[in-house]
PDB file of N, CA and C in Angstrom:
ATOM      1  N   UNK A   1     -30.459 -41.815-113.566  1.00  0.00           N
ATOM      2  CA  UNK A   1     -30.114 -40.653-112.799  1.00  0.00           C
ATOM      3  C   UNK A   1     -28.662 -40.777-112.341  1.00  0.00           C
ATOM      4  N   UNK A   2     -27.735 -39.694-112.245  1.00  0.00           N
ATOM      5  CA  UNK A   2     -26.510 -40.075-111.746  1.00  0.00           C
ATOM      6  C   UNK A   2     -26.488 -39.289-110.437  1.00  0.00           C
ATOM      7  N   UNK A   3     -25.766 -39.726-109.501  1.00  0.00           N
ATOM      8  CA  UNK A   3     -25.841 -39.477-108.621  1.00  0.00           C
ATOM      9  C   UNK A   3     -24.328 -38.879-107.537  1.00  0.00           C
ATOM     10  N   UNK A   4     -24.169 -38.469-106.612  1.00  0.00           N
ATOM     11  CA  UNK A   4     -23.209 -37.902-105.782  1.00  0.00           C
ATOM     12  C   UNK A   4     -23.162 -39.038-104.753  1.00  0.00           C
ATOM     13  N   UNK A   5     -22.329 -39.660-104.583  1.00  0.00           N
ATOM     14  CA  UNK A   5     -22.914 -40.440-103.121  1.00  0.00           C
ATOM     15  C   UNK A   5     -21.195 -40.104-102.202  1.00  0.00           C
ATOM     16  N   UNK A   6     -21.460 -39.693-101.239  1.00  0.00           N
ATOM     17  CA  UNK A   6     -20.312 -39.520 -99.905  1.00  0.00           C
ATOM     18  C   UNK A   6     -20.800 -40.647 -99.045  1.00  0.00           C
ATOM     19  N   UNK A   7     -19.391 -40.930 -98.841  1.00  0.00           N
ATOM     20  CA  UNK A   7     -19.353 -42.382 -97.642  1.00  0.00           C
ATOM     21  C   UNK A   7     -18.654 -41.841 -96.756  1.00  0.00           C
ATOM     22  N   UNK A   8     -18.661 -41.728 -95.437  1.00  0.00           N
ATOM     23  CA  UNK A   8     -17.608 -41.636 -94.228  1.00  0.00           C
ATOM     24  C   UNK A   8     -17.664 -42.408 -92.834  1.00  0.00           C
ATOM     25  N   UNK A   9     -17.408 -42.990 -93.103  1.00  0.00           N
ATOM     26  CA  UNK A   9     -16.784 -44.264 -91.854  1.00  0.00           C
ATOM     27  C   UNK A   9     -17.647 -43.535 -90.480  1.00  0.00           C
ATOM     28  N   UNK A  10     -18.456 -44.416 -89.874  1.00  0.00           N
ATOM     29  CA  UNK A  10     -19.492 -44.008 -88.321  1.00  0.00           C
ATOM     30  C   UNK A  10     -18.349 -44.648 -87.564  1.00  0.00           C
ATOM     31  N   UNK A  11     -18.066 -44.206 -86.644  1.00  0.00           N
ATOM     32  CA  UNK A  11     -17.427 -44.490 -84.862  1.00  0.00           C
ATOM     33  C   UNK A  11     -18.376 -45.523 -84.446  1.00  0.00           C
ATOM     34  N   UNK A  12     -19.213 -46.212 -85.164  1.00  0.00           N
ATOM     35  CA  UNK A  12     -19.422 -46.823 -83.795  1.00  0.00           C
ATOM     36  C   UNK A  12     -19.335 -48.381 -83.949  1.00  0.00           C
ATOM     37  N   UNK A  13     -17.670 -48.466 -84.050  1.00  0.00           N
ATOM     38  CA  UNK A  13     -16.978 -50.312 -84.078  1.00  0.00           C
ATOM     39  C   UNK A  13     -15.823 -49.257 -83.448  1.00  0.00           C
ATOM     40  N   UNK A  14     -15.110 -50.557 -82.215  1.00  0.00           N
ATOM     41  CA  UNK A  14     -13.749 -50.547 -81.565  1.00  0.00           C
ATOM     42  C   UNK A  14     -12.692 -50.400 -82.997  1.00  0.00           C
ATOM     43  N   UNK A  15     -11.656 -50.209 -82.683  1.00  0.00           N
ATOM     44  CA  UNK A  15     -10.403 -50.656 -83.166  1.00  0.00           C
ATOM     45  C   UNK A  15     -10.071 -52.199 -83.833  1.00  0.00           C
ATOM     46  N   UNK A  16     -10.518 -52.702 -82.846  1.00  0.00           N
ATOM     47  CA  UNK A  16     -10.545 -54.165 -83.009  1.00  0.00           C
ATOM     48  C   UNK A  16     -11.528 -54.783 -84.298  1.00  0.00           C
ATOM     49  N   UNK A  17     -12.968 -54.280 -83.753  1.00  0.00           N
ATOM     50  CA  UNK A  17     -13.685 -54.773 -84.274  1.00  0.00           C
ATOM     51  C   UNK A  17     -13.185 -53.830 -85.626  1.00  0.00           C
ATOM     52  N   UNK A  18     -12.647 -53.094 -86.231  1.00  0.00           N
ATOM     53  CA  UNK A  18     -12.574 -52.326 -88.001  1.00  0.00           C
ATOM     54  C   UNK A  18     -11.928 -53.122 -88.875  1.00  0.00           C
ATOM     55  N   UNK A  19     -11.308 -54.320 -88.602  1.00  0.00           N
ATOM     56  CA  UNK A  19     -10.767 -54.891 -89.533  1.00  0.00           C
ATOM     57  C   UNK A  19     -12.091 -55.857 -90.262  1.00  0.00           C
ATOM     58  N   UNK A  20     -12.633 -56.174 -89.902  1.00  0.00           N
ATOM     59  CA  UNK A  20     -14.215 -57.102 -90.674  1.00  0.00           C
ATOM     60  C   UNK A  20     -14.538 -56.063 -91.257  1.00  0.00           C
ATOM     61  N   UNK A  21     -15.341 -54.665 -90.598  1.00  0.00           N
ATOM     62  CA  UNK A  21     -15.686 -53.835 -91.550  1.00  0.00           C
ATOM     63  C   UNK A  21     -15.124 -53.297 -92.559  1.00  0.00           C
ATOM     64  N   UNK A  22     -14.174 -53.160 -92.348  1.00  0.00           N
ATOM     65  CA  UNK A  22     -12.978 -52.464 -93.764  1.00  0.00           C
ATOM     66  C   UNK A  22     -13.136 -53.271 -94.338  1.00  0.00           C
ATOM     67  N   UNK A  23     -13.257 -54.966 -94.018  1.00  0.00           N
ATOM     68  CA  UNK A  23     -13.012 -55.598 -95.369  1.00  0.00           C
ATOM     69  C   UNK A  23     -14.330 -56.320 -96.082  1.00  0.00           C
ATOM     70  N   UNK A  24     -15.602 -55.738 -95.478  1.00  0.00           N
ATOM     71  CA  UNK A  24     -16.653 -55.608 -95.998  1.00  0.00           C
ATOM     72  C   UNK A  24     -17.047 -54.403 -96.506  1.00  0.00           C
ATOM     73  N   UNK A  25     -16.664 -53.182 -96.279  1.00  0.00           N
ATOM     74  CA  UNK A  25     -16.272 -52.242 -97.152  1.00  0.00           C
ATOM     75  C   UNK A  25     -16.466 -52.213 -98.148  1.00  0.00           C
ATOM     76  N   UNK A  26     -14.401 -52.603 -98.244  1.00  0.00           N
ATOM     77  CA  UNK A  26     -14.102 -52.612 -99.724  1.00  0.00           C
ATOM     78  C   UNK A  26     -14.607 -53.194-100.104  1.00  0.00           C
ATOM     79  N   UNK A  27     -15.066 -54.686 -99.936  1.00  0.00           N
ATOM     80  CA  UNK A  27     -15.700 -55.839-100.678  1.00  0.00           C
ATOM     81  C   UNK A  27     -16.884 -55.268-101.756  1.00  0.00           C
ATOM     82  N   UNK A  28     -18.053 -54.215-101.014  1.00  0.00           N
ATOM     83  CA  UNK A  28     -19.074 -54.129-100.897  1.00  0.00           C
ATOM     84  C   UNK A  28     -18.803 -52.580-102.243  1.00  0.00           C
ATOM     85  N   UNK A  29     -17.886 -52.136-102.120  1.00  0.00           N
ATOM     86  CA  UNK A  29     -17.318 -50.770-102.796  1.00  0.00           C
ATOM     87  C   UNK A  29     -16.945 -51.677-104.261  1.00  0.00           C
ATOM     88  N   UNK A  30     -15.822 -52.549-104.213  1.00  0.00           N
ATOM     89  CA  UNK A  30     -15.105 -53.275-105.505  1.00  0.00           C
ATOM     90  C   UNK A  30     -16.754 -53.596-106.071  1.00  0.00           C
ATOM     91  N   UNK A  31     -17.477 -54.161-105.415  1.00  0.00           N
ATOM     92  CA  UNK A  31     -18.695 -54.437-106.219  1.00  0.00           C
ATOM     93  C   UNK A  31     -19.066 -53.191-107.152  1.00  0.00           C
ATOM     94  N   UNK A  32     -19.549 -52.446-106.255  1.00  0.00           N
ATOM     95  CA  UNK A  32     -20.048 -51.371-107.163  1.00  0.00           C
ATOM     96  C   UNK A  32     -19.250 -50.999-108.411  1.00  0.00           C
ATOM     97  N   UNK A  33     -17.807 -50.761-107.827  1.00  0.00           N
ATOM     98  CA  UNK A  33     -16.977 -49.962-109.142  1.00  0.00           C
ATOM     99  C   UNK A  33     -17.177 -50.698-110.040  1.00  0.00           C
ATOM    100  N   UNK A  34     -16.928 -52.354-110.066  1.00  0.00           N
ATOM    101  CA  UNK A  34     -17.179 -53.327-110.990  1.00  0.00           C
ATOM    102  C   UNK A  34     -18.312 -53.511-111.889  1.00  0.00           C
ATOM    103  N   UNK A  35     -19.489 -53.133-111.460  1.00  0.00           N
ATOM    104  CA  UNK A  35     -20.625 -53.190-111.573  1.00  0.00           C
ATOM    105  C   UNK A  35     -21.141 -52.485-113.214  1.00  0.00           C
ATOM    106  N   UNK A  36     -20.122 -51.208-113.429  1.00  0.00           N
ATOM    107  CA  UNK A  36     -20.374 -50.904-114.535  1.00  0.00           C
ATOM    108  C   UNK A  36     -21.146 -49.348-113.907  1.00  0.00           C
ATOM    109  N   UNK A  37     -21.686 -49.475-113.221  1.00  0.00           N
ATOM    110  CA  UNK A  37     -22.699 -48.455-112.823  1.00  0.00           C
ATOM    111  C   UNK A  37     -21.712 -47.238-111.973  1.00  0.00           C
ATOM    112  N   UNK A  38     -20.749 -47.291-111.762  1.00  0.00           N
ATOM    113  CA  UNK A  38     -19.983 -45.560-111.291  1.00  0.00           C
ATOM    114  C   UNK A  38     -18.862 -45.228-112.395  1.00  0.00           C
ATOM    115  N   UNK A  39     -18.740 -44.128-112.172  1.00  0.00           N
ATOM    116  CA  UNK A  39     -18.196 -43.746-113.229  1.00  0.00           C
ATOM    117  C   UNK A  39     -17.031 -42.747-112.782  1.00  0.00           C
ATOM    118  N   UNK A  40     -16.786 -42.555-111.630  1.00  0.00           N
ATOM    119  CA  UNK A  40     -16.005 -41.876-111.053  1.00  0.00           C
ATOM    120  C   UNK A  40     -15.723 -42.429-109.546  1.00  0.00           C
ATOM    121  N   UNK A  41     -14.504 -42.227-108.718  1.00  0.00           N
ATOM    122  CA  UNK A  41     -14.578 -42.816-107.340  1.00  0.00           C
ATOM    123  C   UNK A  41     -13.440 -42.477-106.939  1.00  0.00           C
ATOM    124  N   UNK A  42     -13.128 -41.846-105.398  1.00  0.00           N
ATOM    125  CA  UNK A  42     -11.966 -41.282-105.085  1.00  0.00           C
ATOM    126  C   UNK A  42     -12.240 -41.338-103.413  1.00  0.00           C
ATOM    127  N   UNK A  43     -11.210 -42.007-102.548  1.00  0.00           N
ATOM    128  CA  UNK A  43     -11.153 -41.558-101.377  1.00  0.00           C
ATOM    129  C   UNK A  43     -10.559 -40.939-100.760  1.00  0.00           C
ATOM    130  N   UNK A  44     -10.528 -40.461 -99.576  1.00  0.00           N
ATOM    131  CA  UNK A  44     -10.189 -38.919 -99.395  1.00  0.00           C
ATOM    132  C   UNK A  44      -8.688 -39.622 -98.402  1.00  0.00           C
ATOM    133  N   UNK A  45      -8.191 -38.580 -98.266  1.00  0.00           N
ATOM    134  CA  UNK A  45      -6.353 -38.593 -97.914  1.00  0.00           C
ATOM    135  C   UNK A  45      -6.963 -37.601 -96.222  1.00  0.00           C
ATOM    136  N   UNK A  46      -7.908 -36.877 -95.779  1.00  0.00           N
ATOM    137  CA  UNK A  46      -8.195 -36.196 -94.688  1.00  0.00           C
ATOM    138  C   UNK A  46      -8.798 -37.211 -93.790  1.00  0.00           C
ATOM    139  N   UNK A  47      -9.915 -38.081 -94.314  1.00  0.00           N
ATOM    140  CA  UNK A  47     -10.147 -38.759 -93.569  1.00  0.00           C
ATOM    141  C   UNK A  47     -10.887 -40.241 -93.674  1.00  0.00           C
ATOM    142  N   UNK A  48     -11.730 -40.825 -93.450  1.00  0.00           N
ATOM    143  CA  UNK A  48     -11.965 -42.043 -93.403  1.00  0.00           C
ATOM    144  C   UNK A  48     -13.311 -42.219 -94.252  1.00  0.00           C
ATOM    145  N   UNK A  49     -13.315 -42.281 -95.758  1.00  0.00           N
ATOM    146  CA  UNK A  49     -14.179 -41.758 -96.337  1.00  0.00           C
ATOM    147  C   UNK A  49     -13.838 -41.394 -97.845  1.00  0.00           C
ATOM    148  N   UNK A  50     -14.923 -40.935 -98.578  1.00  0.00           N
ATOM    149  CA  UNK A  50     -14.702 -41.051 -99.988  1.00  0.00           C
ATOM    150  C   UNK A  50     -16.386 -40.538-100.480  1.00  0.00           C
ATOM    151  N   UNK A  51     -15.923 -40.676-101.731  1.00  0.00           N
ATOM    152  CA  UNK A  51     -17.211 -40.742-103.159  1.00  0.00           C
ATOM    153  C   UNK A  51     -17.018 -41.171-104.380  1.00  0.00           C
ATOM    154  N   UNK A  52     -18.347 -41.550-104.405  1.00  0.00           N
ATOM    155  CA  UNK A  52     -18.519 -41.983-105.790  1.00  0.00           C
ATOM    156  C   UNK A  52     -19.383 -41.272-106.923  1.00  0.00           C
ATOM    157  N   UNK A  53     -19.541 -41.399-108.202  1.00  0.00           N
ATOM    158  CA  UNK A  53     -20.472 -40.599-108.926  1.00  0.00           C
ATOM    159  C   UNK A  53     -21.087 -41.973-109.920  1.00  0.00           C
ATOM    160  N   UNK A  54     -22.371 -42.137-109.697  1.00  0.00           N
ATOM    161  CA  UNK A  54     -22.931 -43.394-109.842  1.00  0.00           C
ATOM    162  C   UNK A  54     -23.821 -42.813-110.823  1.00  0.00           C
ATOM    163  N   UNK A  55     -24.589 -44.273-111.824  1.00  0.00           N
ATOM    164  CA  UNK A  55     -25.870 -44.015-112.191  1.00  0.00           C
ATOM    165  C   UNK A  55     -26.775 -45.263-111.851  1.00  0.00           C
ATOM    166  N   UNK A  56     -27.760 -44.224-111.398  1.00  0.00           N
ATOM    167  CA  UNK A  56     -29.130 -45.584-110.338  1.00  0.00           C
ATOM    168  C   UNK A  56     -30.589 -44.884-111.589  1.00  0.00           C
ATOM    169  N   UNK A  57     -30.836 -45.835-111.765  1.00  0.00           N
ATOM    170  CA  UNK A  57     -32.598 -45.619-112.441  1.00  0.00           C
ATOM    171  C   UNK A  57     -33.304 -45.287-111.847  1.00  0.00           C
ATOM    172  N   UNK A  58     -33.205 -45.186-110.224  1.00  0.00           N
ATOM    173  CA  UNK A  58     -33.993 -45.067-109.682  1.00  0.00           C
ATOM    174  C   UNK A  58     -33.461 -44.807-107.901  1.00  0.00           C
ATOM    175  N   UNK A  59     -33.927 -43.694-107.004  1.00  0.00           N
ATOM    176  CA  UNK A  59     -33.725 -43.989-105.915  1.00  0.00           C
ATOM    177  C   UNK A  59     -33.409 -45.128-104.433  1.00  0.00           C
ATOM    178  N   UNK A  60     -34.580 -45.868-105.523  1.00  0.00           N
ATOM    179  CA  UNK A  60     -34.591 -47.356-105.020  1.00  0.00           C
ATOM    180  C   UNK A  60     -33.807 -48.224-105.156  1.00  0.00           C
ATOM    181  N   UNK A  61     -33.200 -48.226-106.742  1.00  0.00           N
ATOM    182  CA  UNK A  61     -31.723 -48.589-107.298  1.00  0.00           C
ATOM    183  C   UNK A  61     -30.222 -48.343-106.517  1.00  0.00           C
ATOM    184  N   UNK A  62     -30.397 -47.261-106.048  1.00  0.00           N
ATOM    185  CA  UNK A  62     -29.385 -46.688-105.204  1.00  0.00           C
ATOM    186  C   UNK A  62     -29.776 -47.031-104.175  1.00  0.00           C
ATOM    187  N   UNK A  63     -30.647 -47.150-103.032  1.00  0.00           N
ATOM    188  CA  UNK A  63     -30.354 -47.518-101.645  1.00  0.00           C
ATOM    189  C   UNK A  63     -29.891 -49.526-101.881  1.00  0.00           C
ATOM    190  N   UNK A  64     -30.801 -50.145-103.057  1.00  0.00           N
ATOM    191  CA  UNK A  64     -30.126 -51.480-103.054  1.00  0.00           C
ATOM    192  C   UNK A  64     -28.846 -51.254-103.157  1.00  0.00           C
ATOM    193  N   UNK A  65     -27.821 -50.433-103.876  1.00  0.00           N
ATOM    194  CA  UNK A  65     -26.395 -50.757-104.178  1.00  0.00           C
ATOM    195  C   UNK A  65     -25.576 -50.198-102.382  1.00  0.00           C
ATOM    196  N   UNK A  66     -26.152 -49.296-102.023  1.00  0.00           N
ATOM    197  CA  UNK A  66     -24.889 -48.395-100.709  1.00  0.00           C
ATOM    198  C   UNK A  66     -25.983 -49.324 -99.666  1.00  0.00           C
ATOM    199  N   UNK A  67     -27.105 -49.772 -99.331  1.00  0.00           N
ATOM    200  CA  UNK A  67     -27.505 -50.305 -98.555  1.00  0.00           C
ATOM    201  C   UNK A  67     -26.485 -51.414 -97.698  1.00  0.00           C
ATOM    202  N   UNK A  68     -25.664 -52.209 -97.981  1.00  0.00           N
ATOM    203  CA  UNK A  68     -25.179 -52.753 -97.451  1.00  0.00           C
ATOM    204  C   UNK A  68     -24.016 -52.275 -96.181  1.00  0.00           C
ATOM    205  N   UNK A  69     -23.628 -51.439 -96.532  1.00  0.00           N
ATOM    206  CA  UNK A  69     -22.897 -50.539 -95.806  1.00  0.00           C
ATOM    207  C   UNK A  69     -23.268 -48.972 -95.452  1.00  0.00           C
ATOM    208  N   UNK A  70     -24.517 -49.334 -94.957  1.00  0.00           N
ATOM    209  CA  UNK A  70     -25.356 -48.247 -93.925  1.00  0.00           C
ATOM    210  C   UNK A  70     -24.464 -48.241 -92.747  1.00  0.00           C
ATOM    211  N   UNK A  71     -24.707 -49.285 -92.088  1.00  0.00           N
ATOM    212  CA  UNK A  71     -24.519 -49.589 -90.516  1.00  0.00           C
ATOM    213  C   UNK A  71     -23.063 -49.112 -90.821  1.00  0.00           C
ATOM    214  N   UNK A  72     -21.950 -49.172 -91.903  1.00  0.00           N
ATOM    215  CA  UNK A  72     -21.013 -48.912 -91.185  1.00  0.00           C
ATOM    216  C   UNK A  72     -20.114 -47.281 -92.004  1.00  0.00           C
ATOM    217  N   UNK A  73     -21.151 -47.103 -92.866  1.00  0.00           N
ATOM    218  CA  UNK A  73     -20.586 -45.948 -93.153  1.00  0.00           C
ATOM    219  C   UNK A  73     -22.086 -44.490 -93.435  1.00  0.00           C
ATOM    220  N   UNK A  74     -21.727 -43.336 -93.021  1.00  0.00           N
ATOM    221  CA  UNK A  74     -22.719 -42.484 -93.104  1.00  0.00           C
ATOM    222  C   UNK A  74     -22.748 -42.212 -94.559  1.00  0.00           C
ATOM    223  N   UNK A  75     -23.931 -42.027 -95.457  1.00  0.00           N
ATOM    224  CA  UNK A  75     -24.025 -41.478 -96.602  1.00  0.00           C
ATOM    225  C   UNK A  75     -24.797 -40.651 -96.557  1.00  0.00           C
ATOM    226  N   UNK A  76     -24.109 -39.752 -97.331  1.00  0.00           N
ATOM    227  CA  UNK A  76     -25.106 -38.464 -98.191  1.00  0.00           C
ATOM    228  C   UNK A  76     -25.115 -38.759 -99.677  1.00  0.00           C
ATOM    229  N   UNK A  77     -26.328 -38.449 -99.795  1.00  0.00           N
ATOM    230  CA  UNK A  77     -26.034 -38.541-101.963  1.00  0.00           C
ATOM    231  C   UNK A  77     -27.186 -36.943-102.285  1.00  0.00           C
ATOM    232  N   UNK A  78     -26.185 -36.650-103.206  1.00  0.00           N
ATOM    233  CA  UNK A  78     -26.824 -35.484-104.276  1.00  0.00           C
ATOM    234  C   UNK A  78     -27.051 -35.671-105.552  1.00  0.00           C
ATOM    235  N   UNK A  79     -28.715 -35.732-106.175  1.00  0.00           N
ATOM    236  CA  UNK A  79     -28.102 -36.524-107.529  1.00  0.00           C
ATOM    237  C   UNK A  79     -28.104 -35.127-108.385  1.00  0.00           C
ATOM    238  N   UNK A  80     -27.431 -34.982-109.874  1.00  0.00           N
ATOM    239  CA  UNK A  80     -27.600 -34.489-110.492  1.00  0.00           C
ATOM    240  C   UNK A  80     -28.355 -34.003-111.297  1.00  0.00           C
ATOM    241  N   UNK A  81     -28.012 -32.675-111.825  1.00  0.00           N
ATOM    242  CA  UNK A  81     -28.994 -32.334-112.339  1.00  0.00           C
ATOM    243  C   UNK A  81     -27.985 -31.232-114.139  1.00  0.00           C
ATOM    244  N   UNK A  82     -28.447 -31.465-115.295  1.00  0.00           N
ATOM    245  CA  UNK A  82     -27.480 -30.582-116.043  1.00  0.00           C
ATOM    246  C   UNK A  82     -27.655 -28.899-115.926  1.00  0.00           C
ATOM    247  N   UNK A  83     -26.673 -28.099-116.688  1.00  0.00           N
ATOM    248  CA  UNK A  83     -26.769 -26.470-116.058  1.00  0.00           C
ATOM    249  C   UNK A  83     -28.353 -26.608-117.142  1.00  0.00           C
ATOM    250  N   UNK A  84     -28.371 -26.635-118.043  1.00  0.00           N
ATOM    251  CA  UNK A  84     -29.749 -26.889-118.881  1.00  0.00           C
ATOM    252  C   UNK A  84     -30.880 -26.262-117.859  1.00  0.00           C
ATOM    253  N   UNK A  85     -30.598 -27.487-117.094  1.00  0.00           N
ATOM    254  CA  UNK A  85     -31.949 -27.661-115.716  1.00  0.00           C
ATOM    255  C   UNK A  85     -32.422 -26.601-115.282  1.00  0.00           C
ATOM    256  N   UNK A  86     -30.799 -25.843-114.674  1.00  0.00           N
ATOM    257  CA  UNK A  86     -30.513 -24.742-114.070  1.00  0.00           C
ATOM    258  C   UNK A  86     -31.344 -23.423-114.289  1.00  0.00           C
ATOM    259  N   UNK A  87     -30.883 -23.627-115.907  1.00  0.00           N
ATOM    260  CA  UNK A  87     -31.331 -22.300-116.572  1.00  0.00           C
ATOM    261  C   UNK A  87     -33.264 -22.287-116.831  1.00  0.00           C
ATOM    262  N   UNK A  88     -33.191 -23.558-116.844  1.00  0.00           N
ATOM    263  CA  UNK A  88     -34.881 -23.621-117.326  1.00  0.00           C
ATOM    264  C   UNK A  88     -35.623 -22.920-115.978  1.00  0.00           C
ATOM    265  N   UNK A  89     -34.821 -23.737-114.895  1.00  0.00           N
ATOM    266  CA  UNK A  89     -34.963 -23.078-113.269  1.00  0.00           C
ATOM    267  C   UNK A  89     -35.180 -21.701-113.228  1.00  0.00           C
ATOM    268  N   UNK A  90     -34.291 -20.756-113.739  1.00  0.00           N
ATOM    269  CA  UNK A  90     -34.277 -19.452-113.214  1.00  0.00           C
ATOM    270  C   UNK A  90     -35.348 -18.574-113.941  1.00  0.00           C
ATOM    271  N   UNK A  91     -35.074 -19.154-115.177  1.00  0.00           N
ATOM    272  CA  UNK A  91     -36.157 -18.747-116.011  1.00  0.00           C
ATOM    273  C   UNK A  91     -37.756 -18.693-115.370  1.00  0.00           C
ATOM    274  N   UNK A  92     -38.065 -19.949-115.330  1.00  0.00           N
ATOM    275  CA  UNK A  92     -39.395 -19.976-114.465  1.00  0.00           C
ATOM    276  C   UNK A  92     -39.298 -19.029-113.335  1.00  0.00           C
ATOM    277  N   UNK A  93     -38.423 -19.364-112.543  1.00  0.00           N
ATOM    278  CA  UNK A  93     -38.665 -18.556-111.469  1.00  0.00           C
ATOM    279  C   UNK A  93     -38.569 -16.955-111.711  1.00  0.00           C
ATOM    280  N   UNK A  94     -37.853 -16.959-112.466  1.00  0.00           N
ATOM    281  CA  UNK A  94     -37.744 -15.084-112.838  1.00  0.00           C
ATOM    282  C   UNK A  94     -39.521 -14.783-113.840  1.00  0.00           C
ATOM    283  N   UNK A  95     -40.410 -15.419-114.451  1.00  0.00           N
ATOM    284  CA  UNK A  95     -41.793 -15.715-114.955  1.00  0.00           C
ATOM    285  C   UNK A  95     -42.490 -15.018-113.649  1.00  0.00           C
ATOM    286  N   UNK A  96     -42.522 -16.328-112.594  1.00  0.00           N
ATOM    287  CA  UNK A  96     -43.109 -16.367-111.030  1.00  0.00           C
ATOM    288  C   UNK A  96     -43.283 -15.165-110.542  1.00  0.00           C
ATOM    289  N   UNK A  97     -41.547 -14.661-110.485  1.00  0.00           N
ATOM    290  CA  UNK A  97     -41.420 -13.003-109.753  1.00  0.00           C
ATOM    291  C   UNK A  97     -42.073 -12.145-110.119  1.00  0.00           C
ATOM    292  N   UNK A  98     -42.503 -12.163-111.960  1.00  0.00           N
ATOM    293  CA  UNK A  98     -42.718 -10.861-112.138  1.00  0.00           C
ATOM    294  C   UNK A  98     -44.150 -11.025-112.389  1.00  0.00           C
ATOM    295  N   UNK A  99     -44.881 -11.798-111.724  1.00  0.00           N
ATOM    296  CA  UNK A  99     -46.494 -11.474-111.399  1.00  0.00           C
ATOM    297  C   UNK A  99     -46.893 -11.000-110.090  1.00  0.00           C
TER     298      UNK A  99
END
């Protein structure tokens, strides 16, 4: 499955304390890119934060890889789906409507 995943940095470490996390972070990020498994990755210039476009086999696959950096960054993930999908989607549903 490939997936959407957004990271954005949580408030809740001092100033002080962001230098360990940043550099468990990246640490924890270089893994992934390395990993073979993303295929895209860009962080953002607005604010403290980024994405990646991953492939996980499995949901479960994906919370092992971003799991490590819960506590210090919020994620959202959207996984994909092709327009294919889409269309098979509307189709059915336009079937549905007209009973």
């Amino acid at each position: 499955m490939k997936f959407h995943v957004e990271l954005i940095a949580r408030d809740n470490f001092d100033p002080i304390g962001a230098v360990p996390v940043q550099k468990m972070v990246f640490a924890q990020l270089n893994k992934l890119v390395n990993s073979g498994k993303v295929q895209e990755h860009r962080i953002y210039s607005d604010e403290r934060g980024g994405f990646l476009i991953l492939e996980a086999e499995s949901p479960e696959e994906l919370f092992e890889m971003i799991s490590p950096m819960i506590d210090a960054m919020s994620v959202r993930t959207h996984p994909y789906v092709s327009i294919n999908s889409m269309k098979a989607f509307f189709d059915a549903y336009e079937k549905m409507m007209k009973k």
